[in-house]
C-alpha atoms as a PDB file:
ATOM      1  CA  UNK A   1       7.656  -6.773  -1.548  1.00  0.00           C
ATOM      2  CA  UNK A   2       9.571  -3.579  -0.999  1.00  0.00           C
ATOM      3  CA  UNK A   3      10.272  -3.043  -4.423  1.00  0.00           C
ATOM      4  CA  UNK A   4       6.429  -3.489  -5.375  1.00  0.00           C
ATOM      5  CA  UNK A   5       5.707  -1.295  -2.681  1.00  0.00           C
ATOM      6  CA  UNK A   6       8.116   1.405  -3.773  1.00  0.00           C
ATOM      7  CA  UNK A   7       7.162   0.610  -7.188  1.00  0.00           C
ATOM      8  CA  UNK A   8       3.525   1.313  -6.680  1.00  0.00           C
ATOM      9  CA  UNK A   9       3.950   4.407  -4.695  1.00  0.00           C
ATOM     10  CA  UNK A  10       6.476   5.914  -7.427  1.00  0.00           C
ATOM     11  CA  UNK A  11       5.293   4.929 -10.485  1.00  0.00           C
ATOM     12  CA  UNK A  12       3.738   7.916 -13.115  1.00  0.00           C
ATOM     13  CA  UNK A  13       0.975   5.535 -14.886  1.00  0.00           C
ATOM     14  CA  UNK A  14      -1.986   6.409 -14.224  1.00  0.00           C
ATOM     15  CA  UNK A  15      -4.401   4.774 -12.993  1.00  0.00           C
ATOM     16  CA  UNK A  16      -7.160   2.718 -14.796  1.00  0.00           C
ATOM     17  CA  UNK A  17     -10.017   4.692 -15.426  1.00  0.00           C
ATOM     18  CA  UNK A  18     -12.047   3.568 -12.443  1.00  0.00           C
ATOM     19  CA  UNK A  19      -9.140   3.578  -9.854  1.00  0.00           C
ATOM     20  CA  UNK A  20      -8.730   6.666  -7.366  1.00  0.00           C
ATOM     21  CA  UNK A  21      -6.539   7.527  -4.729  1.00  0.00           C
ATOM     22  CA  UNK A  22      -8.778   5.988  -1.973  1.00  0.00           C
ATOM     23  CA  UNK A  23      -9.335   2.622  -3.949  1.00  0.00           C
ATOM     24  CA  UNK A  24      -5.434   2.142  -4.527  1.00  0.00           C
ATOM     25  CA  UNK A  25      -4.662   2.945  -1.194  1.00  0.00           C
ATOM     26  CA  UNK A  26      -7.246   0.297   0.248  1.00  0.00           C
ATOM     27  CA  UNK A  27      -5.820  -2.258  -2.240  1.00  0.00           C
ATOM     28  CA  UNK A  28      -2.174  -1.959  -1.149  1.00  0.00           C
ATOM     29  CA  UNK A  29      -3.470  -1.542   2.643  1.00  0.00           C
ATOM     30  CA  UNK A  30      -5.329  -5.347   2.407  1.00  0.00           C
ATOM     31  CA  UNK A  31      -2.324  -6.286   0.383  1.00  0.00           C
ATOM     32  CA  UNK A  32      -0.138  -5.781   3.480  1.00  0.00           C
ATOM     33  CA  UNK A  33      -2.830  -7.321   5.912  1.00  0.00           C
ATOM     34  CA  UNK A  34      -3.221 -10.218   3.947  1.00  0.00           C
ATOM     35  CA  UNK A  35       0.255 -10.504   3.477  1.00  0.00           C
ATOM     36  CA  UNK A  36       2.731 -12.916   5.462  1.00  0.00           C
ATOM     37  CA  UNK A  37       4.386 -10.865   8.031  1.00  0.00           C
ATOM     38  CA  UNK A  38       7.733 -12.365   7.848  1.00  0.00           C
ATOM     39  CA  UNK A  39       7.466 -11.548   4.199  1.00  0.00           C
ATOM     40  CA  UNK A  40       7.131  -8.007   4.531  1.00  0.00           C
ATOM     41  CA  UNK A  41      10.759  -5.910   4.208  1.00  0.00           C
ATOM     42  CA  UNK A  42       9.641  -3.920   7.015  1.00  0.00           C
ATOM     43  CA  UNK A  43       9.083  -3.791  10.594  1.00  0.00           C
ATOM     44  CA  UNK A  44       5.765  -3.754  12.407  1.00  0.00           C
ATOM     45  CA  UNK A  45       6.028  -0.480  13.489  1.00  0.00           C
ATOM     46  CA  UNK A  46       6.523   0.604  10.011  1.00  0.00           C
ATOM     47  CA  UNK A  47       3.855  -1.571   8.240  1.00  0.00           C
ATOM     48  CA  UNK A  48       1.998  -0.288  11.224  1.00  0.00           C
ATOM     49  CA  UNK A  49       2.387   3.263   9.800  1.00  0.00           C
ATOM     50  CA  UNK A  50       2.239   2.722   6.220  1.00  0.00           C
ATOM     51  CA  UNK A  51      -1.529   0.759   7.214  1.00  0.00           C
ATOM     52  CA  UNK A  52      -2.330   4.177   9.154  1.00  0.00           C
ATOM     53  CA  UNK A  53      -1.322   6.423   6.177  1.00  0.00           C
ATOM     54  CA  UNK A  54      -3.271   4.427   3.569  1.00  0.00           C
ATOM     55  CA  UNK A  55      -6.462   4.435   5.632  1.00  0.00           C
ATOM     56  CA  UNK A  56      -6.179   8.347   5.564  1.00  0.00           C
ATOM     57  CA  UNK A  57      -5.432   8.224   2.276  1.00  0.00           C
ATOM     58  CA  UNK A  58      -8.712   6.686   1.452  1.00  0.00           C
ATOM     59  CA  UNK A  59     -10.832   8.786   3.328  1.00  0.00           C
END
């Protein structure tokens, strides 16, 4: 999970056509809320952060 994460964050592809900032950061944000939270490579306080960052991201 933390390599995807870092991988999606870092990566220089761009995005489909149709994909903007706020839609990516909404997909990756109910990625890590539908995600398993023993799963996740971080702690709650940090997926806690990263969720907070991606909603302002998408607004």
């Amino acid at each position: 999970m933390r390599e995807a994460l870092i991988d999606t964050l870092t990566t220089d592809a761009g995005p489909a056509p149709d994909a903007t900032l706020a839609t990516r950061a909404l997909a990756l944000d109910a990625t890590l809320s539908d995600a398993d939270p023993a799963t996740v490579p971080l702690r709650p306080v940090e997926t806690a952060i990263l969720r907070d960052w991606l909603r302002q991201l998408a607004h």
